[in-house]
Protein backbone atom coordinates (compact mmCIF):
# COMPACT_ATOMS: atom_id res chain seq x y z
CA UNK A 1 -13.77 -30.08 17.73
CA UNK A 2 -12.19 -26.67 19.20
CA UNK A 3 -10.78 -28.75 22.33
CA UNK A 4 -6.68 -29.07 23.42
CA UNK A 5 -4.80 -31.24 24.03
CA UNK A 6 -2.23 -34.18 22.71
CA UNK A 7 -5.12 -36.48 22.64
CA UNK A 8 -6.58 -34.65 19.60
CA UNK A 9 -5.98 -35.97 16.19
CA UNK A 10 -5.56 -34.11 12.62
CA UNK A 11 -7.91 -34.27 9.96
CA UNK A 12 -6.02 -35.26 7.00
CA UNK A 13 -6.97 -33.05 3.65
CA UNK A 14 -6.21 -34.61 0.35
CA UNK A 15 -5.09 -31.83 -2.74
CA UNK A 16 -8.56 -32.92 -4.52
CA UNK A 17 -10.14 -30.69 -1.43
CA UNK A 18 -7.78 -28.55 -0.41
CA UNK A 19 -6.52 -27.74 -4.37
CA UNK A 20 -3.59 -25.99 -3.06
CA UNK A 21 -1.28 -24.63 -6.09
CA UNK A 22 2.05 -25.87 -6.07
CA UNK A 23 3.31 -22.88 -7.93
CA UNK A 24 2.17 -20.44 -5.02
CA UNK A 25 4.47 -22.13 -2.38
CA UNK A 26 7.43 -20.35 -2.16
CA UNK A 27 10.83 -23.31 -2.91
CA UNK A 28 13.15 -21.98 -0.41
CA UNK A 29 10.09 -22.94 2.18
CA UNK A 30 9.79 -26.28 0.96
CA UNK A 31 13.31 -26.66 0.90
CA UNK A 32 13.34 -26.18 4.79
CA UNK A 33 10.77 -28.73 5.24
CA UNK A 34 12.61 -31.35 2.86
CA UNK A 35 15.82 -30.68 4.69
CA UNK A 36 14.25 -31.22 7.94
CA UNK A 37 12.63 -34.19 6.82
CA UNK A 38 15.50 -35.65 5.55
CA UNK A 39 17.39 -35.17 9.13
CA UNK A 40 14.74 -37.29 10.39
CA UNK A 41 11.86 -34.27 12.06
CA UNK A 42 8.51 -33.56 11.04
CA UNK A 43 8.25 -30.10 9.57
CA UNK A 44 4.89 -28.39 7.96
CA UNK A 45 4.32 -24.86 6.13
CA UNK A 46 2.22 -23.72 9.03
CA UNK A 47 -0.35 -20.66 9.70
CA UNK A 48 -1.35 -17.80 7.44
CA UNK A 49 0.43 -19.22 5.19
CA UNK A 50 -1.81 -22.68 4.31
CA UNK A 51 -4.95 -20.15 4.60
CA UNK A 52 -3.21 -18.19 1.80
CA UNK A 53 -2.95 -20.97 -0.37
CA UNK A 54 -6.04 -22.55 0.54
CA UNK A 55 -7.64 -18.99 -0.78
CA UNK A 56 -5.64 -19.53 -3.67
CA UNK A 57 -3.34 -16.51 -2.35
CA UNK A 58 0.32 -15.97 -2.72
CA UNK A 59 1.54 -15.75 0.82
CA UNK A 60 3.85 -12.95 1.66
CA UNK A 61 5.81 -14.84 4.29
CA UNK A 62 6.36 -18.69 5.06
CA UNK A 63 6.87 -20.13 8.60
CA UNK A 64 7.43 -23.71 9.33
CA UNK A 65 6.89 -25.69 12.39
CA UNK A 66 9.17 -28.89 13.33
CA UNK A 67 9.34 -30.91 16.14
CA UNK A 68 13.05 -30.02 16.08
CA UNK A 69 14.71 -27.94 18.81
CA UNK A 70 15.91 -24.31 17.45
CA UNK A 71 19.49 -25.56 17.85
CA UNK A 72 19.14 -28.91 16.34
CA UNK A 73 17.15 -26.39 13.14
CA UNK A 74 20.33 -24.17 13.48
CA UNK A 75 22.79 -27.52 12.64
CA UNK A 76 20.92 -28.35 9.72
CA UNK A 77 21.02 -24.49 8.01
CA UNK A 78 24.47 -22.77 7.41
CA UNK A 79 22.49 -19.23 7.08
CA UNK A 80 20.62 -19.13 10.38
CA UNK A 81 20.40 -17.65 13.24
CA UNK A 82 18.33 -17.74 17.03
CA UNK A 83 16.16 -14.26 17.25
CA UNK A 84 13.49 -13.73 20.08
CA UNK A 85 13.45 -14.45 24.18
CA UNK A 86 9.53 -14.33 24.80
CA UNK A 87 9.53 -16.97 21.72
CA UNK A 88 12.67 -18.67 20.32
CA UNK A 89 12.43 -19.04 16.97
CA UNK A 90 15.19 -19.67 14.06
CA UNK A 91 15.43 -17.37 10.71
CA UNK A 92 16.30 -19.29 8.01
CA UNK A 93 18.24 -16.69 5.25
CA UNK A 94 18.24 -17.61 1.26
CA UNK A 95 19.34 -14.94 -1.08
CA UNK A 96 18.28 -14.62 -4.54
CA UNK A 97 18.20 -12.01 -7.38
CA UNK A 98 15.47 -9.54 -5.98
CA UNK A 99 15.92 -9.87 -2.00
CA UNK A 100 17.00 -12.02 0.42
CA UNK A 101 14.17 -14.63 1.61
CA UNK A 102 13.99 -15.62 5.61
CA UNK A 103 11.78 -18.52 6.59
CA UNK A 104 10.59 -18.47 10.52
CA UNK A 105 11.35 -22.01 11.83
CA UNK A 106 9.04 -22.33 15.00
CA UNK A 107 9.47 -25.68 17.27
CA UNK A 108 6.43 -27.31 18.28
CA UNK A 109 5.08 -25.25 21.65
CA UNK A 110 3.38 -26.83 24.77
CA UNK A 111 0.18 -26.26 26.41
CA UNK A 112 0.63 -23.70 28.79
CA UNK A 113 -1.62 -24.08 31.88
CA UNK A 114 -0.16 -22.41 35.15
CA UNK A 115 0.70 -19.04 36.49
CA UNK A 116 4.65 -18.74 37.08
CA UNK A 117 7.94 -17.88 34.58
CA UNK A 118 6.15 -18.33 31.83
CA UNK A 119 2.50 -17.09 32.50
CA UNK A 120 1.03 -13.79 34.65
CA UNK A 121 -1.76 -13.78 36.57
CA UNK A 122 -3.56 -11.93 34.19
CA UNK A 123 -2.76 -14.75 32.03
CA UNK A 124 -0.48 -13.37 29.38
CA UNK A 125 1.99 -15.36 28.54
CA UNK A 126 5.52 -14.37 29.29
CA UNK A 127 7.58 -16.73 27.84
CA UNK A 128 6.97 -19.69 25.20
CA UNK A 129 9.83 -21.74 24.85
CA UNK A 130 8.39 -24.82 26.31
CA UNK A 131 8.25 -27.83 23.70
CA UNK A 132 5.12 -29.89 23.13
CA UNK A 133 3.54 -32.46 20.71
CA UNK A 134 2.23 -31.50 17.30
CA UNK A 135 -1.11 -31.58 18.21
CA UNK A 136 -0.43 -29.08 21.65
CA UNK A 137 1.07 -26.88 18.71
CA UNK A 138 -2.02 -27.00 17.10
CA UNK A 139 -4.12 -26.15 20.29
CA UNK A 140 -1.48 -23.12 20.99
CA UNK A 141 -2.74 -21.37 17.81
CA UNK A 142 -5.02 -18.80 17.79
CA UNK A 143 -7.69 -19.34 15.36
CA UNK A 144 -8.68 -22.21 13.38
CA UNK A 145 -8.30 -20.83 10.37
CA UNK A 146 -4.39 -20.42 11.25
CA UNK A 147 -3.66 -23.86 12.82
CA UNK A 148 -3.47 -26.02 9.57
CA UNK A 149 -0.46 -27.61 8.54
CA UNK A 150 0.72 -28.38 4.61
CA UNK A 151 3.31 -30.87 4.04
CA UNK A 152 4.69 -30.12 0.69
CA UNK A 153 6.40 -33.45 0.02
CA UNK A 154 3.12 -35.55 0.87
CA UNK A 155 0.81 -32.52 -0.64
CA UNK A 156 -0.93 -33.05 2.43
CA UNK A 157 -3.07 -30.33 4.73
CA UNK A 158 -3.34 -31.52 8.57
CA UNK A 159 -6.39 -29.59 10.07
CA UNK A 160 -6.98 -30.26 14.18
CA UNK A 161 -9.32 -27.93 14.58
CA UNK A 162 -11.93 -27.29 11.49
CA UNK A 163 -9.98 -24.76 9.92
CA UNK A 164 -11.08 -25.97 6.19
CA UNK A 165 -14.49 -26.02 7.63
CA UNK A 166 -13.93 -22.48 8.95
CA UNK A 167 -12.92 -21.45 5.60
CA UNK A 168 -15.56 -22.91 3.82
CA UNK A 169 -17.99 -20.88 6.34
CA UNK A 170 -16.30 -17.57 5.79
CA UNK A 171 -16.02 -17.28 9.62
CA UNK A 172 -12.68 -16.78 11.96
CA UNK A 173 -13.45 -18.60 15.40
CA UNK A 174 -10.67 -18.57 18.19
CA UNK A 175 -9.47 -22.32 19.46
CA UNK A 176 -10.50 -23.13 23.02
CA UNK A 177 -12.03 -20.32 25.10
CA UNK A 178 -11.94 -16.68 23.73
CA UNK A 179 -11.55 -14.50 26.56
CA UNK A 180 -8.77 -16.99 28.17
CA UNK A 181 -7.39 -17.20 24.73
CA UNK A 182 -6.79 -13.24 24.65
CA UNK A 183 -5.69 -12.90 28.05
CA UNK A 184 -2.61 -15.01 27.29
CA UNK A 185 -1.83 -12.69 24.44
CA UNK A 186 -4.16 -9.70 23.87
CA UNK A 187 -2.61 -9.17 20.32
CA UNK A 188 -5.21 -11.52 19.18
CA UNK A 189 -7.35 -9.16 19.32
CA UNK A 190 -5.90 -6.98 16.82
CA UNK A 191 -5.69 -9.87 14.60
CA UNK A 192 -8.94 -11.28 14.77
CA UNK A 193 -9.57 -7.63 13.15
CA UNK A 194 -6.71 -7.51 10.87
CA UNK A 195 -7.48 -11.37 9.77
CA UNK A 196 -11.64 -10.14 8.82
CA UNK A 197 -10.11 -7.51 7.30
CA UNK A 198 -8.36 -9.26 4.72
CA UNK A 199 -10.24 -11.92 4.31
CA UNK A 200 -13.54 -10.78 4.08
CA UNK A 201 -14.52 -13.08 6.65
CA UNK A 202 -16.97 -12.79 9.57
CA UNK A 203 -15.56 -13.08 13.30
CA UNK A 204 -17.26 -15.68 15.07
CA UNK A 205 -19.89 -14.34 17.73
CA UNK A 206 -17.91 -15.98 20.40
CA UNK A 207 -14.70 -15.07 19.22
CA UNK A 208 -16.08 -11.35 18.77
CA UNK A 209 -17.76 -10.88 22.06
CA UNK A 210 -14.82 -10.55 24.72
CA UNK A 211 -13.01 -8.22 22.41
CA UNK A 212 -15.11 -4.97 24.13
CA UNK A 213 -14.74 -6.09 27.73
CA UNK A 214 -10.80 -6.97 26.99
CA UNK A 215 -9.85 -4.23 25.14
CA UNK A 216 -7.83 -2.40 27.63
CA UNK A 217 -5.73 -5.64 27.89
CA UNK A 218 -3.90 -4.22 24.74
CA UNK A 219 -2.17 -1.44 26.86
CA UNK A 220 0.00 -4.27 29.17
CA UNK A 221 1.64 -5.29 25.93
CA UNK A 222 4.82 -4.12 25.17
CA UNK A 223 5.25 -0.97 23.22
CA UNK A 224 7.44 -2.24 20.29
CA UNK A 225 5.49 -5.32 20.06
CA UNK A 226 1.93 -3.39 19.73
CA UNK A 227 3.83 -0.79 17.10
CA UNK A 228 4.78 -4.01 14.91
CA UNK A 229 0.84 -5.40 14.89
CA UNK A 230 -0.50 -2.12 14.12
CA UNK A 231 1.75 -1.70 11.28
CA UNK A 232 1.09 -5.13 10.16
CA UNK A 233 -2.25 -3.86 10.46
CA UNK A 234 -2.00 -0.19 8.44
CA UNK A 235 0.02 -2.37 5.99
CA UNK A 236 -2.04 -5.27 5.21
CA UNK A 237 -3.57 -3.72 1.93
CA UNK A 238 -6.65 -3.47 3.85
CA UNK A 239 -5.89 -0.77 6.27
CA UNK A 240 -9.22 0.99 5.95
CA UNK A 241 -11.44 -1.83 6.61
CA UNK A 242 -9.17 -2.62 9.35
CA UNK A 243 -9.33 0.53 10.81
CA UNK A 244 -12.80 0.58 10.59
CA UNK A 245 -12.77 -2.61 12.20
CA UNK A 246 -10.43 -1.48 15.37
CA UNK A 247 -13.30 1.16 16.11
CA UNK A 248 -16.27 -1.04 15.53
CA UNK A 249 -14.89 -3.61 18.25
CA UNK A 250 -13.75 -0.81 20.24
CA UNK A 251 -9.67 -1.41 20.08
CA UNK A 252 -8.74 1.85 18.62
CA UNK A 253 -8.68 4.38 21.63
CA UNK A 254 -5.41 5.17 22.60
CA UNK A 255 -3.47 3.22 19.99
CA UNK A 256 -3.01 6.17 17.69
CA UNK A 257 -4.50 8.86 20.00
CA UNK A 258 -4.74 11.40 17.00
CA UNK A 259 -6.40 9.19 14.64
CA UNK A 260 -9.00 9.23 17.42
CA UNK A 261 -9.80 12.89 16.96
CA UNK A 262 -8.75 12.72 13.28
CA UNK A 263 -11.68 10.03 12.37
CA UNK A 264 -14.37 12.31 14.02
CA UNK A 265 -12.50 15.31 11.45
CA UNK A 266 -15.10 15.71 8.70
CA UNK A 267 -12.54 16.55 5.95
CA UNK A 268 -9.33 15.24 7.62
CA UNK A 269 -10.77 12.10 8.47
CA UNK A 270 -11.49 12.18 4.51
CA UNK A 271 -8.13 13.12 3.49
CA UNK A 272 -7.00 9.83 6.20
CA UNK A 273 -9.28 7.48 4.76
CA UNK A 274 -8.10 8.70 0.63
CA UNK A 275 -3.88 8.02 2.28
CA UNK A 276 -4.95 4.36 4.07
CA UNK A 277 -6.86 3.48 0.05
CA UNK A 278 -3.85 5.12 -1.40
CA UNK A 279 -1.69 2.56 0.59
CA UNK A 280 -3.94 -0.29 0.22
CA UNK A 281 -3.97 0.06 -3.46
CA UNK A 282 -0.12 -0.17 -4.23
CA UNK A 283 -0.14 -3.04 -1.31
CA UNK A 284 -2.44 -5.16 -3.44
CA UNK A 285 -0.56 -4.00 -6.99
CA UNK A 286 2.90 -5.53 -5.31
CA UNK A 287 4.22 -1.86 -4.88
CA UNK A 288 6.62 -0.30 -2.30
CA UNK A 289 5.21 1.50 0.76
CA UNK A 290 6.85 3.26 3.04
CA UNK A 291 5.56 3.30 7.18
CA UNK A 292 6.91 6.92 7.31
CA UNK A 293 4.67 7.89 5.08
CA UNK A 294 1.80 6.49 6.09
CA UNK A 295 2.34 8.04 9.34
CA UNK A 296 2.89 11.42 8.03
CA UNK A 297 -0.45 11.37 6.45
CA UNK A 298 -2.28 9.38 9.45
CA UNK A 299 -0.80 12.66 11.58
CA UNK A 300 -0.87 15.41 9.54
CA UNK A 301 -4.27 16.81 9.89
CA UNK A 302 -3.74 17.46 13.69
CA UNK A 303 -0.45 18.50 13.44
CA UNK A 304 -2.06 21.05 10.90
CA UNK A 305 -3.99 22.28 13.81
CA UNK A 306 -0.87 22.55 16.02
CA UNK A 307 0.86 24.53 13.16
CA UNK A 308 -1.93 27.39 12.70
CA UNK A 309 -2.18 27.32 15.94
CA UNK A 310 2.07 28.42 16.44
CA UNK A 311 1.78 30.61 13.72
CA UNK A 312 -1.27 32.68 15.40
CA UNK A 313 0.66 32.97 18.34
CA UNK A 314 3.16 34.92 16.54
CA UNK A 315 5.69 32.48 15.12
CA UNK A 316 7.16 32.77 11.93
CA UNK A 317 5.67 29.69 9.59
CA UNK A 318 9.02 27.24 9.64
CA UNK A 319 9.54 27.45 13.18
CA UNK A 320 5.68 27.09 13.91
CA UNK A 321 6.14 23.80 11.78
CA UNK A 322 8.96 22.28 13.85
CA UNK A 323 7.22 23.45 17.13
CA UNK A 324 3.39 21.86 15.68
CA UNK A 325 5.98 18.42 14.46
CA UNK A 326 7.49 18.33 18.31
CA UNK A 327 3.64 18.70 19.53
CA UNK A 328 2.12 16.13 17.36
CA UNK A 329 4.72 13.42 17.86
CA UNK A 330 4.55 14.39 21.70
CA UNK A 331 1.01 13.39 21.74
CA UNK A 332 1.25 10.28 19.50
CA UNK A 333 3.37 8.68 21.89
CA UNK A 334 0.75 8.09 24.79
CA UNK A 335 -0.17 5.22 22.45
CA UNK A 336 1.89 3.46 20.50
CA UNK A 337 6.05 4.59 20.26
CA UNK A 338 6.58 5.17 16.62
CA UNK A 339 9.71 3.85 15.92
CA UNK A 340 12.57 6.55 15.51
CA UNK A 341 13.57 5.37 11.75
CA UNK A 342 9.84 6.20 10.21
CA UNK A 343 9.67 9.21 12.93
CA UNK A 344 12.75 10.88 10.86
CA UNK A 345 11.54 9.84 7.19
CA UNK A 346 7.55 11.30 9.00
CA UNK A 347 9.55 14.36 10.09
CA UNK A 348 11.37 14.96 6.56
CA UNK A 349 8.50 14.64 4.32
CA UNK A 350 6.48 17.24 6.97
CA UNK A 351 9.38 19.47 6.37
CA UNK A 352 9.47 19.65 2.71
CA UNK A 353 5.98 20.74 2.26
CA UNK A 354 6.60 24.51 2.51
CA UNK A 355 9.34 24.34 0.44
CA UNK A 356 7.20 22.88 -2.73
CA UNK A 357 5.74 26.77 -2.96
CA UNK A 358 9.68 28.34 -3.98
CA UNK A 359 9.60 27.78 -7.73
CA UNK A 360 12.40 30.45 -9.03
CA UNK A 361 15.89 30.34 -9.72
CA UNK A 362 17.90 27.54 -8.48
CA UNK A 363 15.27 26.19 -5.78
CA UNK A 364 13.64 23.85 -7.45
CA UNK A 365 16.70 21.93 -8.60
CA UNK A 366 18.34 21.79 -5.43
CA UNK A 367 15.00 19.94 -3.95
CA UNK A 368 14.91 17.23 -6.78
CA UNK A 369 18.61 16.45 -5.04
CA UNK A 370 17.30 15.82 -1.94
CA UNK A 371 17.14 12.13 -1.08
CA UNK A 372 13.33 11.97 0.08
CA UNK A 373 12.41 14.12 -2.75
CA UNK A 374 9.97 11.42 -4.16
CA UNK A 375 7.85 10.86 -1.04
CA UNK A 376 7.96 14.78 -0.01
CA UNK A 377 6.42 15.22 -3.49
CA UNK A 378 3.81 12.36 -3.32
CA UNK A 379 2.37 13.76 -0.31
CA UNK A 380 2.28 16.74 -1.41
CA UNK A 381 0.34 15.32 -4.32
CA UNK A 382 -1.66 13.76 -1.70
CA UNK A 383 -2.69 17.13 0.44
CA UNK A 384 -3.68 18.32 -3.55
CA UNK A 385 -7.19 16.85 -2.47
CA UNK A 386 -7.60 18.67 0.27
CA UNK A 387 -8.97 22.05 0.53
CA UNK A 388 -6.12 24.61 2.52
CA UNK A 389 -7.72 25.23 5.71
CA UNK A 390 -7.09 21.67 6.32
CA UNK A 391 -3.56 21.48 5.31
CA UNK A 392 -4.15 20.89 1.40
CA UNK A 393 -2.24 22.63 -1.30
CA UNK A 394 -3.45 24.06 -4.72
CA UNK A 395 -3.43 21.50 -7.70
CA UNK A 396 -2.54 23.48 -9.67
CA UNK A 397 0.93 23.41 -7.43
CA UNK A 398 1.07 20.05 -7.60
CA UNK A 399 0.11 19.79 -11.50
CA UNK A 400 3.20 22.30 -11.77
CA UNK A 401 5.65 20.03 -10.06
CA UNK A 402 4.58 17.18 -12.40
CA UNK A 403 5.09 18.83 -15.23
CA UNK A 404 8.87 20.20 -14.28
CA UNK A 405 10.12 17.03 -13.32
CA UNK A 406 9.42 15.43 -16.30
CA UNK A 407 10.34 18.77 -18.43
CA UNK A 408 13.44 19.42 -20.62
CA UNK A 409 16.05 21.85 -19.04
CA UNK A 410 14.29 25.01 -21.64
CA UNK A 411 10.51 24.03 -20.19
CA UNK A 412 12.00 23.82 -17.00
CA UNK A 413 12.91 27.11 -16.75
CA UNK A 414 9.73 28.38 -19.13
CA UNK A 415 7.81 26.93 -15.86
CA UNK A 416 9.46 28.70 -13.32
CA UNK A 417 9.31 32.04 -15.24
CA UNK A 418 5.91 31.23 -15.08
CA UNK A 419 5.90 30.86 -11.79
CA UNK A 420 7.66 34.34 -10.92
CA UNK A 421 4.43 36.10 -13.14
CA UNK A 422 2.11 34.77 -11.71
CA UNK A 423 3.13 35.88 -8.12
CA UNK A 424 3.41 38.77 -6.52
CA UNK A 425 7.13 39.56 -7.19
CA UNK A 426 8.61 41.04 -9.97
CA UNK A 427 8.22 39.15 -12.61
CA UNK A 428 12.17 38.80 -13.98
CA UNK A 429 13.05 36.05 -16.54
CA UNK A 430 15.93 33.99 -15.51
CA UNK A 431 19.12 35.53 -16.45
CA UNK A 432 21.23 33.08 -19.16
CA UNK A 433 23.70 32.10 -16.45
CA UNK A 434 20.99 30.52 -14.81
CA UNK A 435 19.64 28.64 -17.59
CA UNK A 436 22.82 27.67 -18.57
CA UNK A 437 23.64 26.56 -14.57
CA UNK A 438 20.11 24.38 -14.79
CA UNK A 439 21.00 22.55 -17.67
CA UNK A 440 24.33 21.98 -16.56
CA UNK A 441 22.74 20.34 -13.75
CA UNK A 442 19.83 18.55 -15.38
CA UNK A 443 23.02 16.81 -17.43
CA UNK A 444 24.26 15.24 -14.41
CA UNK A 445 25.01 11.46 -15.07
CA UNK A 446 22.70 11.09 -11.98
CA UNK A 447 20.03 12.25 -14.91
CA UNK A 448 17.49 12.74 -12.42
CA UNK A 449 15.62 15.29 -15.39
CA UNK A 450 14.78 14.97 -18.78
CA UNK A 451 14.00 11.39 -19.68
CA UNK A 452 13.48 13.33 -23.05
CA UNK A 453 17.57 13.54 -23.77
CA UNK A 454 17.87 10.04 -23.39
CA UNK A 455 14.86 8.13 -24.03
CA UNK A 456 14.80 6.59 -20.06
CA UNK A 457 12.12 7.20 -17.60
CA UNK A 458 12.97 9.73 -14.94
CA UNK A 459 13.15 8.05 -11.37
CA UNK A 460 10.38 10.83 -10.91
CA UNK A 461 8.14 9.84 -13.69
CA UNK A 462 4.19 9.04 -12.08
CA UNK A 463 3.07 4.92 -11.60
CA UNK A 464 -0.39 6.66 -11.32
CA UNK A 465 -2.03 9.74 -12.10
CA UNK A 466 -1.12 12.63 -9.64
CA UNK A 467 -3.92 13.05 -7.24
CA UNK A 468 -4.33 9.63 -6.54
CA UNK A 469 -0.65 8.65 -6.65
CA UNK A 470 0.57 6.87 -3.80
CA UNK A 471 4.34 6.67 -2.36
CA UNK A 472 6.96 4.82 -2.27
CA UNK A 473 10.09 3.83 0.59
CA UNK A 474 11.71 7.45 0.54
CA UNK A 475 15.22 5.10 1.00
CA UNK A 476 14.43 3.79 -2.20
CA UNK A 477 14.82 7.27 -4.21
């Protein structure tokens, strides 16, 4: 069933087995099928997309595969454009009330067979923009579970390879031979994980077995490449399983060299695994995440280490930080290169942490003004579970930051008098100019404070209860 070629012939699944919900597809997808259909191609919903709806799960994304050349796609779409050299592929832009929609048009690829431009002699693939039949397509996928195609006008699934078989087993199985299958792209290893991760499903033992003896494979593929699979990964809304996954099939060494250590951390591995459940929960609510985030937490317990380490050497706590931030990110990138834009949100939510302890006189106000406020605060929430030799923070810090963002402009201030007794200074109320500079500023028609005065929720205000609260895109505060 599993073989290649254009000899092979599709399986054709009726909607009384496949029961695919026409409400799940998304209509700008099927509109780039009709369109193409009407210009005289073929052109299916292909890949995760049909096992999504065969599950009876919303996709995320929609690609479509034609038998139509990426410029012949471009002329029938007024918002396109060509992306990719390794694979040419045309994004398809629609823009609607929430956020712009892009569907991946793919043309149909050809069995690739011999070493030269477009395969090494490892047998990686270099390039893939050679055009085949539907059914080479079909062959070209990587596992049968991904290599069905729905054609929304007919309500049709075409399956070459047993995919609804597959899912009916529970069980991901690579098409054609597994080992040659991940030398030509040694990605597929990470999805075979990611894929059992989400699913629930068990990898085939043939499809499992070369993973172990392949694995350092991974390292010839290129950096930016690998850092967008294992973010796909940490982002699927099933990071930890995945995770767990990686190690179990022996993929994770050297892909995020400190997780390494940090799994093998008694309490920091704990406070890794509460961050990646944190994420997977909003994920699978529909919430925001943000990457930089999740970095910050995957990293932080070893750049902890780095940090008390600096400061026993003699240096003063905020340049220790910066030094143990350098260090960290230093050692991260023997693996995988993370990407400069998350590296800077990582690096400002590290840097805020010391400055959640000053809780007197105009401090606290000018920190709710900084941009990344939010995600500072919900990892600092976050490190609330953690006991302080491993980089936690007191709750009742973190209860006290809860409370005065959601405070009127008098409690406000009631809190950070507070504050001042119960440290060692002297404990000085605020003086009136003060309280009358706070509520000047808590009036603001930004109205970042008091949802009190007006009856709105604060863009502060909790989705969750504080401990286990998880974050959202600091670009979005």
């Amino acid at each position: 069933m599993h073989q290649t070629g254009a000899a092979l012939v599709a399986h054709r699944v009726p909607k009384k087995i496949h029961r695919i919900n026409p409400e799940l597809l998304s209509k700008n997808a099927v509109k780039v099928t009709h369109t193409l259909q009407q210009a005289g191609f073929k052109a299916y919903i292909v890949g995760g997309a049909v096992r999504d709806l065969v599950l009876g799960i919303a996709p995320k994304d929609f690609d479509v595969a034609t038998n139509a050349t990426p410029d012949q796609v471009q002329k029938c779409f007024r918002r396109s454009r060509l992306i990719g050299r390794r694979f040419q592929i045309v994004h398809v832009t629609f823009f609607g009330k929430e956020r712009p929609e892009i569907i991946e048009v793919s043309t149909f690829r050809a069995v690739l067979e011999s070493v030269g431009e477009h395969v090494a002699e490892s047998g990686r693939i270099l390039r893939d923009n050679v055009w085949g039949t539907h059914a080479e397509d079909a062959a070209r996928r990587d596992f049968t579970i991904n290599a069905m195609y729905y054609d929304p006008a007919t309500e049709t699934v075409l399956d070459y390879h047993g995919g609804m078989n597959d899912i009916g087993a529970k069980t991901i199985r690579m098409i054609g031979d597994a080992s040659k299958r991940y030398r030509e792209d040694p990605i597929r290893m990470l999805r075979a994980i990611r894929f059992a991760a989400k699913t629930g499903f068990e990898i085939d033992k043939g499809t499992r077995q070369p993973i172990a003896e392949l694995a350092d494979l991974i390292h010839d593929v290129p950096s930016a490449r690998l850092f967008d699979e294992i973010l796909k990964l940490l982002m699927s809304g099933y990071a930890w399983s995945a995770i767990q996954g990686l190690r179990e099939a022996g993929l994770h060494h050297g892909l995020l060299p400190l997780l390494d250590k940090v799994l093998d951390a008694g309490e920091g591995s704990a406070f890794v695994k509460q961050a990646l459940l944190n994420t997977d929960e909003r994920i699978q609510t529909g919430k925001s995440v943000s990457p930089g985030f999740l970095f910050a937490a995957l990293l932080w317990p070893e750049l902890v280490k780095h940090w008390d380490f600096f400061q026993s050497q003699g240096m003063p706590k905020l340049p220790a930080l910066h030094a143990a931030m350098d260090e960290t990110v230093s050692q991260q990138s023997n693996g995988i290169v993370i990407q400069r834009r998350h590296e800077g949100d990582m690096r400002d939510i590290w840097t805020m942490q010391p400055r959640f302890d000053k809780r007197v006189g105009r401090y606290p106000y000018r920190l709710l003004e900084i941009p990344r406020f939010r995600a500072g605060y919900d990892f600092m929430l976050l490190r609330s579970s953690l006991p302080s030799h491993v980089g936690g923070c007191p709750a009742n810090l973190a209860q006290w930051w809860t409370s005065f963002i959601s405070s009127s402009p008098d409690e406000q201030s009631e809190l950070m008098a507070q504050a001042k007794e119960a440290s060692n200074t002297k404990p000085e109320a605020l003086s009136s100019e003060n309280k009358s500079t706070a509520r000047r500023r808590r009036k603001r028609p930004s109205k970042k404070t008091s949802p009190n005065d007006s009856g709105a929720a604060s863009p502060f205000d909790s989705e969750t209860t504080p401990v286990s609260q998880g974050h959202r895109d600091p670009k979005q505060t």
